[in-house]
C-alpha atoms as a PDB file:
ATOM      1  CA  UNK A   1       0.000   0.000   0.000  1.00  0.00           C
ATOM      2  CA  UNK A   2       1.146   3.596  -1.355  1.00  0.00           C
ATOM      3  CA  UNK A   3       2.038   6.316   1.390  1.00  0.00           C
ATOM      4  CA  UNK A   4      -0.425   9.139   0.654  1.00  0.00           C
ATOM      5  CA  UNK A   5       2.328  11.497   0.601  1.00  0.00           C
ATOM      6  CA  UNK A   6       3.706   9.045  -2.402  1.00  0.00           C
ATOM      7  CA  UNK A   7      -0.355   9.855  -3.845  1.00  0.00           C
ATOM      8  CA  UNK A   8      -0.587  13.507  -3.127  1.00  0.00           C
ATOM      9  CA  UNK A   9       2.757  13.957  -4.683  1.00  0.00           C
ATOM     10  CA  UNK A  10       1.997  12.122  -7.977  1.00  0.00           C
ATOM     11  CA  UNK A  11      -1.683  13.679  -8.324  1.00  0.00           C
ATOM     12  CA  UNK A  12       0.597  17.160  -7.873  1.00  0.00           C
ATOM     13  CA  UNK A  13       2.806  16.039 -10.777  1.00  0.00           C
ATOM     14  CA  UNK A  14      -0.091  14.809 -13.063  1.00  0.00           C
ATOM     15  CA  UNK A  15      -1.506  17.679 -12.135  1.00  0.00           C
ATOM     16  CA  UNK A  16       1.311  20.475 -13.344  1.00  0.00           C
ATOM     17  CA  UNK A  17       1.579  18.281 -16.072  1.00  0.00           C
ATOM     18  CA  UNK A  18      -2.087  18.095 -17.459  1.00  0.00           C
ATOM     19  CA  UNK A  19      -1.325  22.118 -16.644  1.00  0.00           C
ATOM     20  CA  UNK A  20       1.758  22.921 -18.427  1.00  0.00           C
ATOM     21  CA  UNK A  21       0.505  20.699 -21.676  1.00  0.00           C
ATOM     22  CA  UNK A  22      -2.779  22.726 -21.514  1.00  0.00           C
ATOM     23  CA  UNK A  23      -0.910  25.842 -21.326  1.00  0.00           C
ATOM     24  CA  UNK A  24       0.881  24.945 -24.710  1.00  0.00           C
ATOM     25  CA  UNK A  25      -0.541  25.780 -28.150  1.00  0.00           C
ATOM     26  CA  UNK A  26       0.436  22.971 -31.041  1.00  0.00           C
ATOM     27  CA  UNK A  27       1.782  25.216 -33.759  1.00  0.00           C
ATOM     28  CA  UNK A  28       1.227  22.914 -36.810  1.00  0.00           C
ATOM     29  CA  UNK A  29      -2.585  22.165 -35.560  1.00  0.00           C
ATOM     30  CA  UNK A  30      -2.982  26.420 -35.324  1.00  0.00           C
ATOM     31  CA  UNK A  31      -1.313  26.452 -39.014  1.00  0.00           C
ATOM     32  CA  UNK A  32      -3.084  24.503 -40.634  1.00  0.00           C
ATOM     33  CA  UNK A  33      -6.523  25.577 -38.591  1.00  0.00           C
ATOM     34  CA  UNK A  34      -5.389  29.324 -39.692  1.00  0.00           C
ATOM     35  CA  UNK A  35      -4.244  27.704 -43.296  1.00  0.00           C
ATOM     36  CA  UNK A  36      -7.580  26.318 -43.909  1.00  0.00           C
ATOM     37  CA  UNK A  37      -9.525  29.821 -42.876  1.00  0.00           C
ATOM     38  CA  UNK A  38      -7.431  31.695 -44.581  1.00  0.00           C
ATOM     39  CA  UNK A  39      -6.977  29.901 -48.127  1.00  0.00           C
ATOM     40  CA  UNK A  40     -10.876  29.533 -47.681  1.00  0.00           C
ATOM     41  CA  UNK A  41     -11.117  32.782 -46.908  1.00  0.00           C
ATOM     42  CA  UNK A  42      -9.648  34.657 -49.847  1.00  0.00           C
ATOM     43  CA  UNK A  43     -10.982  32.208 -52.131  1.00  0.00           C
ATOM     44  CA  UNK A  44     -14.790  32.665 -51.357  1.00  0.00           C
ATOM     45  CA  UNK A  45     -13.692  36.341 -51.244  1.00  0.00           C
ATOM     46  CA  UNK A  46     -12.204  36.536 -54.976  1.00  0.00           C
ATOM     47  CA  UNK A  47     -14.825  34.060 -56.167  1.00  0.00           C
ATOM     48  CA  UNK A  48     -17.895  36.430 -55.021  1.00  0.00           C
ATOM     49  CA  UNK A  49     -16.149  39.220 -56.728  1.00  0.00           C
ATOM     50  CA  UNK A  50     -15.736  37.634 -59.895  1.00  0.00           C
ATOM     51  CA  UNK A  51     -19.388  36.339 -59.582  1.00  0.00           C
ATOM     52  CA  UNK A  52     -20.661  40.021 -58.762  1.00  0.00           C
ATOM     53  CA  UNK A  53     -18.178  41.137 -61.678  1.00  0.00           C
ATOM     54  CA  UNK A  54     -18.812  45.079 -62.430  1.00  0.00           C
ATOM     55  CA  UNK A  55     -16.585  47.551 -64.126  1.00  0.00           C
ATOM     56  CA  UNK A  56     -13.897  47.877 -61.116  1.00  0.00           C
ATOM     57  CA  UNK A  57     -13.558  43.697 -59.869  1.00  0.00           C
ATOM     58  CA  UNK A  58     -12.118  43.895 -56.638  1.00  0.00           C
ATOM     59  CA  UNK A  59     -10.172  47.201 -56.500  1.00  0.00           C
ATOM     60  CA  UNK A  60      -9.319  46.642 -52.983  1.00  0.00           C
ATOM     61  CA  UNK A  61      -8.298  43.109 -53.040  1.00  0.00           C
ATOM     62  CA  UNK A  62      -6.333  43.403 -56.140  1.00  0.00           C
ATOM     63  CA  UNK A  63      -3.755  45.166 -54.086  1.00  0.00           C
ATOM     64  CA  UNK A  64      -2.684  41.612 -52.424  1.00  0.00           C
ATOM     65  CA  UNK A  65      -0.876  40.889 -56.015  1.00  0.00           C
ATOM     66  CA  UNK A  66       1.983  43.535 -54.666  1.00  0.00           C
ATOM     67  CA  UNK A  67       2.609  40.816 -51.808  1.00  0.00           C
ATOM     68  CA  UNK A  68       1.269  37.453 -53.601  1.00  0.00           C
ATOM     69  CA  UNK A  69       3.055  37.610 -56.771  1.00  0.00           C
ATOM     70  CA  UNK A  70       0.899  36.439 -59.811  1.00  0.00           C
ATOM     71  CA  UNK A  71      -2.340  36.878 -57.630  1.00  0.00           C
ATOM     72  CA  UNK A  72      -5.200  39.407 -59.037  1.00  0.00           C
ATOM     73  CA  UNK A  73      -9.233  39.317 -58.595  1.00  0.00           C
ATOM     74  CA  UNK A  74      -9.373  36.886 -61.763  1.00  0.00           C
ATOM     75  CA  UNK A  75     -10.254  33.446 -62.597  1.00  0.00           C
ATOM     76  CA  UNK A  76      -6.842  32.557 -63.205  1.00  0.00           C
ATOM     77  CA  UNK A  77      -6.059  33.939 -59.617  1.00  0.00           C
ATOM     78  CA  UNK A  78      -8.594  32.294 -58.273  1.00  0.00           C
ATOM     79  CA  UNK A  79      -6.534  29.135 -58.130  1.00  0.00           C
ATOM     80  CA  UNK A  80      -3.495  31.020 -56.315  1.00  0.00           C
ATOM     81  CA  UNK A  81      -5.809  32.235 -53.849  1.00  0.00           C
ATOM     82  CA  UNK A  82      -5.722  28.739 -52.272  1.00  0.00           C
ATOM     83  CA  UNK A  83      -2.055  27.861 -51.742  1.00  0.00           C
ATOM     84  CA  UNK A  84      -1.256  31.164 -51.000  1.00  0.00           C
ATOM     85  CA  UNK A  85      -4.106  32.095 -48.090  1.00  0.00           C
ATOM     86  CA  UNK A  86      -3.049  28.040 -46.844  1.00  0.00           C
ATOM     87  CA  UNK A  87       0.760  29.218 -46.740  1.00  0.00           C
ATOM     88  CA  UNK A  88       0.088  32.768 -45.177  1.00  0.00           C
ATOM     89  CA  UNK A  89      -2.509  31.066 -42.757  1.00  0.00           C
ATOM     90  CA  UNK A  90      -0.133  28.534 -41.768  1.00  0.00           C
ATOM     91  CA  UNK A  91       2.718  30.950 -40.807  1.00  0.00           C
ATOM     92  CA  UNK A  92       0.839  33.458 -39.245  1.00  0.00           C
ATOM     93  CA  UNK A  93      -0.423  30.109 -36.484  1.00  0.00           C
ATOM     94  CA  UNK A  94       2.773  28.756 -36.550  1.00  0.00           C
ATOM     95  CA  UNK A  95       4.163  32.609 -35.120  1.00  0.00           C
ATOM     96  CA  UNK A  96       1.244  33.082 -32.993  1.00  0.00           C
ATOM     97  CA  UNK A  97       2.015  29.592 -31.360  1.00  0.00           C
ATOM     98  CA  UNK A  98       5.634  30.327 -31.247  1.00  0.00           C
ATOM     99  CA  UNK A  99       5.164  33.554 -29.225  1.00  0.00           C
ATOM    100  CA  UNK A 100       1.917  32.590 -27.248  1.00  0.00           C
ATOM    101  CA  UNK A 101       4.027  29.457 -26.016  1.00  0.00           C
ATOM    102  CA  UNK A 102       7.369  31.736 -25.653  1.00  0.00           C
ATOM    103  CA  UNK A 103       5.321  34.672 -23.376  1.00  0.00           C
ATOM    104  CA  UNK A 104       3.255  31.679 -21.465  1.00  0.00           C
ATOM    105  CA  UNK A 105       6.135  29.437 -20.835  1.00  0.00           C
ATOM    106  CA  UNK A 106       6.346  28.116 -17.443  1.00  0.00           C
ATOM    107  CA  UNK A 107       8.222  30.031 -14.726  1.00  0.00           C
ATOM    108  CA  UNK A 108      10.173  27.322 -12.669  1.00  0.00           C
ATOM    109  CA  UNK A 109      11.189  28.123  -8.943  1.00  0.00           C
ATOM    110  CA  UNK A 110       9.819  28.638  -6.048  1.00  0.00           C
ATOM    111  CA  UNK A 111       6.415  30.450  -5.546  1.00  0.00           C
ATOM    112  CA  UNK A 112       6.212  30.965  -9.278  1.00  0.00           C
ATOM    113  CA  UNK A 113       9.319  32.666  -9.747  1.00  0.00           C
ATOM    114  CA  UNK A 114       8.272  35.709  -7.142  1.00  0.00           C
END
Protein backbone atom coordinates (compact mmCIF):
# COMPACT_ATOMS: atom_id res chain seq x y z
CA UNK A 1 0.00 0.00 0.00
CA UNK A 2 1.15 3.60 -1.35
CA UNK A 3 2.04 6.32 1.39
CA UNK A 4 -0.42 9.14 0.65
CA UNK A 5 2.33 11.50 0.60
CA UNK A 6 3.71 9.04 -2.40
CA UNK A 7 -0.35 9.86 -3.84
CA UNK A 8 -0.59 13.51 -3.13
CA UNK A 9 2.76 13.96 -4.68
CA UNK A 10 2.00 12.12 -7.98
CA UNK A 11 -1.68 13.68 -8.32
CA UNK A 12 0.60 17.16 -7.87
CA UNK A 13 2.81 16.04 -10.78
CA UNK A 14 -0.09 14.81 -13.06
CA UNK A 15 -1.51 17.68 -12.14
CA UNK A 16 1.31 20.47 -13.34
CA UNK A 17 1.58 18.28 -16.07
CA UNK A 18 -2.09 18.09 -17.46
CA UNK A 19 -1.32 22.12 -16.64
CA UNK A 20 1.76 22.92 -18.43
CA UNK A 21 0.51 20.70 -21.68
CA UNK A 22 -2.78 22.73 -21.51
CA UNK A 23 -0.91 25.84 -21.33
CA UNK A 24 0.88 24.94 -24.71
CA UNK A 25 -0.54 25.78 -28.15
CA UNK A 26 0.44 22.97 -31.04
CA UNK A 27 1.78 25.22 -33.76
CA UNK A 28 1.23 22.91 -36.81
CA UNK A 29 -2.58 22.17 -35.56
CA UNK A 30 -2.98 26.42 -35.32
CA UNK A 31 -1.31 26.45 -39.01
CA UNK A 32 -3.08 24.50 -40.63
CA UNK A 33 -6.52 25.58 -38.59
CA UNK A 34 -5.39 29.32 -39.69
CA UNK A 35 -4.24 27.70 -43.30
CA UNK A 36 -7.58 26.32 -43.91
CA UNK A 37 -9.52 29.82 -42.88
CA UNK A 38 -7.43 31.70 -44.58
CA UNK A 39 -6.98 29.90 -48.13
CA UNK A 40 -10.88 29.53 -47.68
CA UNK A 41 -11.12 32.78 -46.91
CA UNK A 42 -9.65 34.66 -49.85
CA UNK A 43 -10.98 32.21 -52.13
CA UNK A 44 -14.79 32.67 -51.36
CA UNK A 45 -13.69 36.34 -51.24
CA UNK A 46 -12.20 36.54 -54.98
CA UNK A 47 -14.82 34.06 -56.17
CA UNK A 48 -17.90 36.43 -55.02
CA UNK A 49 -16.15 39.22 -56.73
CA UNK A 50 -15.74 37.63 -59.90
CA UNK A 51 -19.39 36.34 -59.58
CA UNK A 52 -20.66 40.02 -58.76
CA UNK A 53 -18.18 41.14 -61.68
CA UNK A 54 -18.81 45.08 -62.43
CA UNK A 55 -16.58 47.55 -64.13
CA UNK A 56 -13.90 47.88 -61.12
CA UNK A 57 -13.56 43.70 -59.87
CA UNK A 58 -12.12 43.89 -56.64
CA UNK A 59 -10.17 47.20 -56.50
CA UNK A 60 -9.32 46.64 -52.98
CA UNK A 61 -8.30 43.11 -53.04
CA UNK A 62 -6.33 43.40 -56.14
CA UNK A 63 -3.75 45.17 -54.09
CA UNK A 64 -2.68 41.61 -52.42
CA UNK A 65 -0.88 40.89 -56.02
CA UNK A 66 1.98 43.53 -54.67
CA UNK A 67 2.61 40.82 -51.81
CA UNK A 68 1.27 37.45 -53.60
CA UNK A 69 3.05 37.61 -56.77
CA UNK A 70 0.90 36.44 -59.81
CA UNK A 71 -2.34 36.88 -57.63
CA UNK A 72 -5.20 39.41 -59.04
CA UNK A 73 -9.23 39.32 -58.59
CA UNK A 74 -9.37 36.89 -61.76
CA UNK A 75 -10.25 33.45 -62.60
CA UNK A 76 -6.84 32.56 -63.20
CA UNK A 77 -6.06 33.94 -59.62
CA UNK A 78 -8.59 32.29 -58.27
CA UNK A 79 -6.53 29.13 -58.13
CA UNK A 80 -3.50 31.02 -56.32
CA UNK A 81 -5.81 32.24 -53.85
CA UNK A 82 -5.72 28.74 -52.27
CA UNK A 83 -2.05 27.86 -51.74
CA UNK A 84 -1.26 31.16 -51.00
CA UNK A 85 -4.11 32.09 -48.09
CA UNK A 86 -3.05 28.04 -46.84
CA UNK A 87 0.76 29.22 -46.74
CA UNK A 88 0.09 32.77 -45.18
CA UNK A 89 -2.51 31.07 -42.76
CA UNK A 90 -0.13 28.53 -41.77
CA UNK A 91 2.72 30.95 -40.81
CA UNK A 92 0.84 33.46 -39.25
CA UNK A 93 -0.42 30.11 -36.48
CA UNK A 94 2.77 28.76 -36.55
CA UNK A 95 4.16 32.61 -35.12
CA UNK A 96 1.24 33.08 -32.99
CA UNK A 97 2.02 29.59 -31.36
CA UNK A 98 5.63 30.33 -31.25
CA UNK A 99 5.16 33.55 -29.22
CA UNK A 100 1.92 32.59 -27.25
CA UNK A 101 4.03 29.46 -26.02
CA UNK A 102 7.37 31.74 -25.65
CA UNK A 103 5.32 34.67 -23.38
CA UNK A 104 3.26 31.68 -21.46
CA UNK A 105 6.13 29.44 -20.84
CA UNK A 106 6.35 28.12 -17.44
CA UNK A 107 8.22 30.03 -14.73
CA UNK A 108 10.17 27.32 -12.67
CA UNK A 109 11.19 28.12 -8.94
CA UNK A 110 9.82 28.64 -6.05
CA UNK A 111 6.41 30.45 -5.55
CA UNK A 112 6.21 30.97 -9.28
CA UNK A 113 9.32 32.67 -9.75
CA UNK A 114 8.27 35.71 -7.14
Amino acid sequence: MKAAIDTISEQVESERLLEETLTRLNARVLGVTLGALCASGLFGATLVLLLRGGPQVGKHLRLLRHFLPGYDVTWGGLLLAIPYGAAVGFIAGWLISRIYNWVARPVSGPAGGL
